[in-house]
Each structure stands twice: as structure tokens, then as C-alpha cells.
Protein backbone atom coordinates (compact mmCIF):
# COMPACT_ATOMS: atom_id res chain seq x y z
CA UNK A 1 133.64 -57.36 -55.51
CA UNK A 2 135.60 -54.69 -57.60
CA UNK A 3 133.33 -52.04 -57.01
CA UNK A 4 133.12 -52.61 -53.47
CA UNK A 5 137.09 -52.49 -53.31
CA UNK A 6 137.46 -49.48 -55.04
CA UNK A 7 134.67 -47.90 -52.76
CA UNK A 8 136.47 -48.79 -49.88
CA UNK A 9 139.35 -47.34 -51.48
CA UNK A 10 137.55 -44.29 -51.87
CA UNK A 11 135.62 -44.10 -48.49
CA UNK A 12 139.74 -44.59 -46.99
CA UNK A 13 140.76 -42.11 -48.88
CA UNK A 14 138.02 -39.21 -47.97
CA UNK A 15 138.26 -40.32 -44.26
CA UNK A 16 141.82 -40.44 -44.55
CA UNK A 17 142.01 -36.42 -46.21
CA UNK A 18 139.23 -35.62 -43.44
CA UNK A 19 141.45 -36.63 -40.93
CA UNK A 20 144.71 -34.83 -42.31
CA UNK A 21 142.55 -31.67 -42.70
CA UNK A 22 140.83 -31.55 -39.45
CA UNK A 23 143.73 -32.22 -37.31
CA UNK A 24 145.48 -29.34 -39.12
CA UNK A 25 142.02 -27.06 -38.85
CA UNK A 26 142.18 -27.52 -35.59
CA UNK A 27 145.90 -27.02 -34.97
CA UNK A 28 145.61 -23.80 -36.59
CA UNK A 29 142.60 -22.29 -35.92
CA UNK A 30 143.63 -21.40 -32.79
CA UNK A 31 144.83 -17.83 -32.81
CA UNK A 32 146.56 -16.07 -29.84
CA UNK A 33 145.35 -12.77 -32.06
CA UNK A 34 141.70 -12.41 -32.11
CA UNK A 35 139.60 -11.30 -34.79
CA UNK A 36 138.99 -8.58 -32.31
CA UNK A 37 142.62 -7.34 -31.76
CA UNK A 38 143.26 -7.85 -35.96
CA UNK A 39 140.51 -5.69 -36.98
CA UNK A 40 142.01 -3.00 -34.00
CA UNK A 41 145.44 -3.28 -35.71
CA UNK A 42 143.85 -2.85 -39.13
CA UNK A 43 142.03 0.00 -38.26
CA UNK A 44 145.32 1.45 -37.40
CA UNK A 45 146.49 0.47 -40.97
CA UNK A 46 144.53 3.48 -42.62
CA UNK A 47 146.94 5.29 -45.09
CA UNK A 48 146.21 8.54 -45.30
CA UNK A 49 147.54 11.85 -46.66
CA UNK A 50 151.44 10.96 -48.77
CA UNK A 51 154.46 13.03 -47.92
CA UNK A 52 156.56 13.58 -50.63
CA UNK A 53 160.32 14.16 -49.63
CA UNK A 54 162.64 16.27 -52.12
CA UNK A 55 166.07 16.15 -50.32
CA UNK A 56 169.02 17.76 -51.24
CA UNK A 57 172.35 18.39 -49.41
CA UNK A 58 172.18 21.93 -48.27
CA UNK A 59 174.83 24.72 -47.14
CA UNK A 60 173.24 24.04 -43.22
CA UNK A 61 174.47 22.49 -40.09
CA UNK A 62 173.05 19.17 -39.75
CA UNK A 63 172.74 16.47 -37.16
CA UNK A 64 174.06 13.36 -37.63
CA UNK A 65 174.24 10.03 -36.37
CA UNK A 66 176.93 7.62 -38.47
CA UNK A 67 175.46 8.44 -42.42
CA UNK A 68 172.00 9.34 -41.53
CA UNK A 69 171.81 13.34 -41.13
CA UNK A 70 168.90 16.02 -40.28
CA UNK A 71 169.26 19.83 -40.40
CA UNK A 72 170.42 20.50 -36.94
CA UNK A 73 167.58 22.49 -35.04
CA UNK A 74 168.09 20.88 -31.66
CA UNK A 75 171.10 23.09 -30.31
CA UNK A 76 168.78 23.93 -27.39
CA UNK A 77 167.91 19.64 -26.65
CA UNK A 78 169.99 17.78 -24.36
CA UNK A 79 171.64 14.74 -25.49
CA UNK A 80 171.45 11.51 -23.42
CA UNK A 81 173.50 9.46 -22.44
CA UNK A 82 172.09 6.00 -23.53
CA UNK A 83 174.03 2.31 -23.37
CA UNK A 84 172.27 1.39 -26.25
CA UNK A 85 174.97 2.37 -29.16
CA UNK A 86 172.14 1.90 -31.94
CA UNK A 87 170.18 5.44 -31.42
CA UNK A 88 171.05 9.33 -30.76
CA UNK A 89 168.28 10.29 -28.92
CA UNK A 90 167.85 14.23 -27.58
CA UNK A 91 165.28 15.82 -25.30
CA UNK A 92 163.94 19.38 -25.29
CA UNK A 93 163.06 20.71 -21.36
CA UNK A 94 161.25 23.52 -20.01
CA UNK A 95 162.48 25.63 -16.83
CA UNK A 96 161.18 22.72 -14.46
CA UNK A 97 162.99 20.15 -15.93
CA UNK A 98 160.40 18.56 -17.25
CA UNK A 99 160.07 16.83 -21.30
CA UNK A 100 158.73 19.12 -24.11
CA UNK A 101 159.61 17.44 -26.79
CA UNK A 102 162.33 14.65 -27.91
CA UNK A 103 164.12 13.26 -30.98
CA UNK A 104 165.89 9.85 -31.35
CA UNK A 105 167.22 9.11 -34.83
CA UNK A 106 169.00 5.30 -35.54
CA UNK A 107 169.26 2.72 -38.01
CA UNK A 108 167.93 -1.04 -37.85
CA UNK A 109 169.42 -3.35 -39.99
CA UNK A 110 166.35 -5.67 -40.16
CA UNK A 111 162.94 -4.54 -41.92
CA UNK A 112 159.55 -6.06 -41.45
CA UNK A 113 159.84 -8.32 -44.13
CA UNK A 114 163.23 -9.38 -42.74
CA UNK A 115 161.40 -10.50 -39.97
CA UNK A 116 158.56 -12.34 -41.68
CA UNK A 117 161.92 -14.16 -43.93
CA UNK A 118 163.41 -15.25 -40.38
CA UNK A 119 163.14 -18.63 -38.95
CA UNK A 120 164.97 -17.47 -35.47
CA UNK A 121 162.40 -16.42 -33.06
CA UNK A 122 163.65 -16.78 -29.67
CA UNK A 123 163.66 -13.11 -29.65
CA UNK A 124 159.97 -13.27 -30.12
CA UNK A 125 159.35 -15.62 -27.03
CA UNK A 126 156.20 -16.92 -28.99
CA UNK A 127 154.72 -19.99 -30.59
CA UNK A 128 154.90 -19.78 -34.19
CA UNK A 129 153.93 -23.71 -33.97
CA UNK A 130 154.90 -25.47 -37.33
CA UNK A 131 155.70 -23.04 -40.01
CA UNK A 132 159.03 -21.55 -41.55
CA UNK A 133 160.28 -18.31 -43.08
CA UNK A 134 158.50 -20.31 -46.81
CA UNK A 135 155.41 -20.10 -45.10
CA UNK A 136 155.53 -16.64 -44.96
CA UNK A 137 157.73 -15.91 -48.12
CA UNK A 138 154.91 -17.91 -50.05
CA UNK A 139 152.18 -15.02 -48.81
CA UNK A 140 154.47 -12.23 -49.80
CA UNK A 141 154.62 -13.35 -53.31
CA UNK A 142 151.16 -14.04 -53.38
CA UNK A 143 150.25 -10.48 -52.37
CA UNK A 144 153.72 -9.03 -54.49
CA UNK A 145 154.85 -7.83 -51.21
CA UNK A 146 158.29 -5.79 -52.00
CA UNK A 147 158.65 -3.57 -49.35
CA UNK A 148 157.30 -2.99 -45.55
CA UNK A 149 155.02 0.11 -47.06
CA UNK A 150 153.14 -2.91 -49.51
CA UNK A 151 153.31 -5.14 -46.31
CA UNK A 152 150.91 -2.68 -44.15
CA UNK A 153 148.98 -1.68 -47.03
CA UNK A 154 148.19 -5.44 -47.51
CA UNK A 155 147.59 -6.39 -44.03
CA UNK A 156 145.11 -3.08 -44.00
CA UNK A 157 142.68 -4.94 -46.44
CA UNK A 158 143.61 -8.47 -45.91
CA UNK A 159 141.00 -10.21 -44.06
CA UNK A 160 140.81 -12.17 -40.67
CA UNK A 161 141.95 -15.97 -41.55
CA UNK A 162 139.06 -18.48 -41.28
CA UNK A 163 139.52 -21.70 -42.47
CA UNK A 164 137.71 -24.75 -42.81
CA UNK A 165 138.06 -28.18 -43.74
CA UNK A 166 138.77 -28.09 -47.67
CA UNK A 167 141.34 -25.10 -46.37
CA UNK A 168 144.90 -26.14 -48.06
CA UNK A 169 147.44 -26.86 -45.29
CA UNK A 170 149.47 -24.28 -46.84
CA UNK A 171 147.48 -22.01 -47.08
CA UNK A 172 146.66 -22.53 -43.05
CA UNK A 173 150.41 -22.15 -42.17
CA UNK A 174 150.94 -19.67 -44.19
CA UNK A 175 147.89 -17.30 -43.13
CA UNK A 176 148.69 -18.54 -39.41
CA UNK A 177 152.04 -17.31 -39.51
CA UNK A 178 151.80 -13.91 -41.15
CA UNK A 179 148.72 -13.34 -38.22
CA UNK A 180 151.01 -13.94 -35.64
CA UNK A 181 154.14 -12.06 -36.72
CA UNK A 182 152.08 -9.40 -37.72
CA UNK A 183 150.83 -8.70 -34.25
CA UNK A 184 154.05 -8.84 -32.82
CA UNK A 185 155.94 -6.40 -35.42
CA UNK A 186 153.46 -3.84 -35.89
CA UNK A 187 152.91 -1.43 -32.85
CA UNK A 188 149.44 -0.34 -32.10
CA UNK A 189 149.13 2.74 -34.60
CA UNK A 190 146.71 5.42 -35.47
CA UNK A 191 147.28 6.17 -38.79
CA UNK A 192 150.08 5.94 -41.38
CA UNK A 193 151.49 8.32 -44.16
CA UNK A 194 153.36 6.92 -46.73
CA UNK A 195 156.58 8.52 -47.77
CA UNK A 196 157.13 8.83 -51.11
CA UNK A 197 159.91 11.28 -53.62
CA UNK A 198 163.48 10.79 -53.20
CA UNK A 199 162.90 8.38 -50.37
CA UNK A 200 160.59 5.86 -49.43
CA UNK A 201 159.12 4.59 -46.33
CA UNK A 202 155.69 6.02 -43.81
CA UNK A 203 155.15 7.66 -40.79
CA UNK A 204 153.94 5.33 -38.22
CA UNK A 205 151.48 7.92 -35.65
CA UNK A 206 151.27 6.45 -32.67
CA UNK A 207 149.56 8.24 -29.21
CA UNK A 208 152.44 9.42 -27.86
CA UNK A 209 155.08 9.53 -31.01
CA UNK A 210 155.62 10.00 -34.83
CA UNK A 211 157.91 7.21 -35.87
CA UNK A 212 159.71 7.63 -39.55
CA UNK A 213 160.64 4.73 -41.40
CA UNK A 214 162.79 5.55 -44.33
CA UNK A 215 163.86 2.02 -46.15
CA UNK A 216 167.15 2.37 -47.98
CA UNK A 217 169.47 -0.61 -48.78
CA UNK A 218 167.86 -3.00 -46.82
CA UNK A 219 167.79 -0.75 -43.85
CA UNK A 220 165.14 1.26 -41.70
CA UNK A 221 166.79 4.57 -40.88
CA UNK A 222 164.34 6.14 -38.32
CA UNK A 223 163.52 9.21 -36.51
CA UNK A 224 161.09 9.56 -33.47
CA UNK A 225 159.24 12.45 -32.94
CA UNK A 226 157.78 13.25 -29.29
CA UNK A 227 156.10 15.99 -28.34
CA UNK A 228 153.29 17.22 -30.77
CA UNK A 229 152.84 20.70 -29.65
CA UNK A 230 156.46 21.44 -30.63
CA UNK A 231 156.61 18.99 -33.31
CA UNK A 232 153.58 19.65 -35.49
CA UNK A 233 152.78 17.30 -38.83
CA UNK A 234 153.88 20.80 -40.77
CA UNK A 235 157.50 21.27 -38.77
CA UNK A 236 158.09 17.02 -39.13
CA UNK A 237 157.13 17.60 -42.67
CA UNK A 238 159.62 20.55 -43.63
CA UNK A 239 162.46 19.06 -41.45
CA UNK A 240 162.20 15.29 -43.24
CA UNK A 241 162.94 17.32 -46.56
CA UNK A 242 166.41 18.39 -44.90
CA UNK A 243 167.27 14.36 -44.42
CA UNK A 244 170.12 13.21 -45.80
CA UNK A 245 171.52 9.29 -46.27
CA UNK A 246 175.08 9.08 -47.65
């Protein structure tokens, strides 16, 4: 009668684990962000060739917006007129009027992994179902994740979640979450150079645009670049050595 107690017991308790773990297999296994769309992204992910940075204060004129500063070779772009007080953007035109090449330089205060800490995502307009900011702070210190440059580099490798049954619940939310943020922080990319020397950040190469991320007190100071004829990967190059953050 003992035996058949504690096999009962155990039989409960399998079913009972089964149970937990399916309803949560199935509650997370259903991804808004294919495996198609993730291995797109990560192809995007590919670091390649570093740019090293060696800035130094310099008897130039530079362009500035609030402490962020660039030697000033844009006396011949327009500046716009914009409502949104975060950005200096200015536009190079040709005799017709029409866009050659642009700059917009301005400074977020949030960085990717600020995002991934956040538990506020009505900005997001998404379903993040049942996970928190721990969730997602839990994968960053499993992967030693200090910065948004070890974030991509991660997410270039890390593979498409799949879980099954004997998958820990944790593990599940955790994977689940860092999916979905990821596709909705990271823009569709080419390519990425890391930036490396007296700063530290990448260059995000996108169709249409170079985007610099320079990380520096738990800020993204950024330019964007438009306009590769005029802007070659040699002129973006020399000109992010004339950057200066005070």
C-alpha cells in the first residue's frame, strides 16, 4: 500500500511538472519574430573591419550640438528647421534643390541595454506577455553583456530559441523576451564596424544611412550619415577622428 502511495505521489508529481511545463512551452513558443526574420537580422549582425578613433581637440572650427562637436565641414549644408529639440540635422543640395547628402548629429539618453533593463513598454505597443526587465537582466549576465557593442555581437551568434518540455521556465522568459526586444531595437542593418580607441561604440550601415553610435556615460551620442557618394567609409572615417565629447 506504501509503494503504491508513493507511486501515485510520483505519477502526480511528473503529470503535475508536465503540465506546468507545457502550458508555459506553449505560451512561449509562440514568436511574433520568426526564425526567418532572426536569422535576417543576424545576418545583418556581421562585424566587420574596426575603426579606431584617436581624437584630440584641434585648433579647427567645429560643429556642435550641446557637448557633442565635429570639425565643421558643412558651411555649404542647410540647416533645418526641426520641432524635435533632440537632433541638429543639415542637408547638402545640388542646383535643383534636390538632397546630396545629409548629417544629423544628437544624443539619446537611453542605450540598448537600457531598453532591455526597462519594464515600461507602452512605447513599444507590443506584447512582451509575462516577463520583466530580470528576465532580460538574467541573459545579459549570462552572456557578460556590458555594453550595446557585446549586445549585437552576442545576438550575431546566439541562436534561434527552441524550447521543449524539460526547457526551464526561466530560461523560456528570458530567451522570449530578449527575441522580442531585439527585433524591435535593432534596425534592419547590413553590416556593423565596431568603434574602438578613445571612444567606443559601431557604425550601424544601413541601405540608405551610416548611423554612429558612440556610448559615453550612459549615453548614445550619434551622427547620421546620408548620402554615400559624398560621404564615403574613408571621409566618415577621417571626420569621426575630429569628434569631440566634453
Amino acid at each position: 500500500m506504501k509503494k503504491k502511495i508513493i507511486l501515485i505521489v510520483i505519477v502526480l508529481v511528473i503529470l503535475g511538472y508536465l503540465t506546468y511545463q507545457g502550458y508555459y512551452l506553449n505560451y512561449y513558443s509562440k514568436h511574433s519574430f520568426t526564425k526567418e526574420n532572426y536569422e535576417k537580422m543576424q545576418k545583418g549582425l556581421t562585424f566587420k573591419e574596426p575603426i579606431t578613433i584617436k581624437s584630440k581637440t584641434q585648433d579647427i572650427n567645429y560643429l556642435s550640438y550641446k557637448n557633442l562637436k565635429i570639425r565643421d565641414d558643412f558651411q555649404n549644408f542647410e540647416k533645418e528647421d526641426l520641432l524635435d529639440e533632440t537632433i541638429s540635422s543639415y542637408i547638402l543640395k545640388d542646383e535643383n534643390n534636390r538632397s546630396i547628402a545629409s548629417l544629423t548629429m544628437g544624443i539619446e539618453d537611453y542605450t540598448y541595454l537600457d531598453y532591455l533593463k526597462a519594464d515600461d513598454y507602452e512605447y513599444y505597443n507590443v506584447d512582451i506577455k509575462n516577463t520583466t526587465s530580470k528576465d532580460r537582466i538574467r541573459f545579459l549576465q549570462k552572456y557578460n553583456i556590458k555594453n550595446d557593442v557585446d549586445f549585437l555581437k552576442v545576438m550575431s551568434k546566439h541562436p534561434y530559441p527552441q524550447f521543449n518540455i524539460f526547457t526551464p521556465v526561466k530560461k523560456m522568459k528570458s530567451e522570449y523576451s530578449i527575441l522580442l526586444m531585439s527585433s524591435i531595437i535593432i534596425p534592419e542593418i547590413n553590416y556593423i564596424n565596431e568603434i574602438k580607441g578613445d571612444y567606443q561604440g559601431c557604425i550601424l550601415n544601413l541601405d540608405k544611412l551610416k548611423e554612429v553610435h558612440i556610448i559615453k556615460n550612459n549615453k548614445t551620442y550619434y551622427f547620421r550619415f546620408t548620402g554615400f557618394d559624398y560621404f564615403t567609409d574613408d571621409y566618415i572615417a577621417e571626420l569621426l577622428n575630429t569628434i569631440v565629447i566634453e
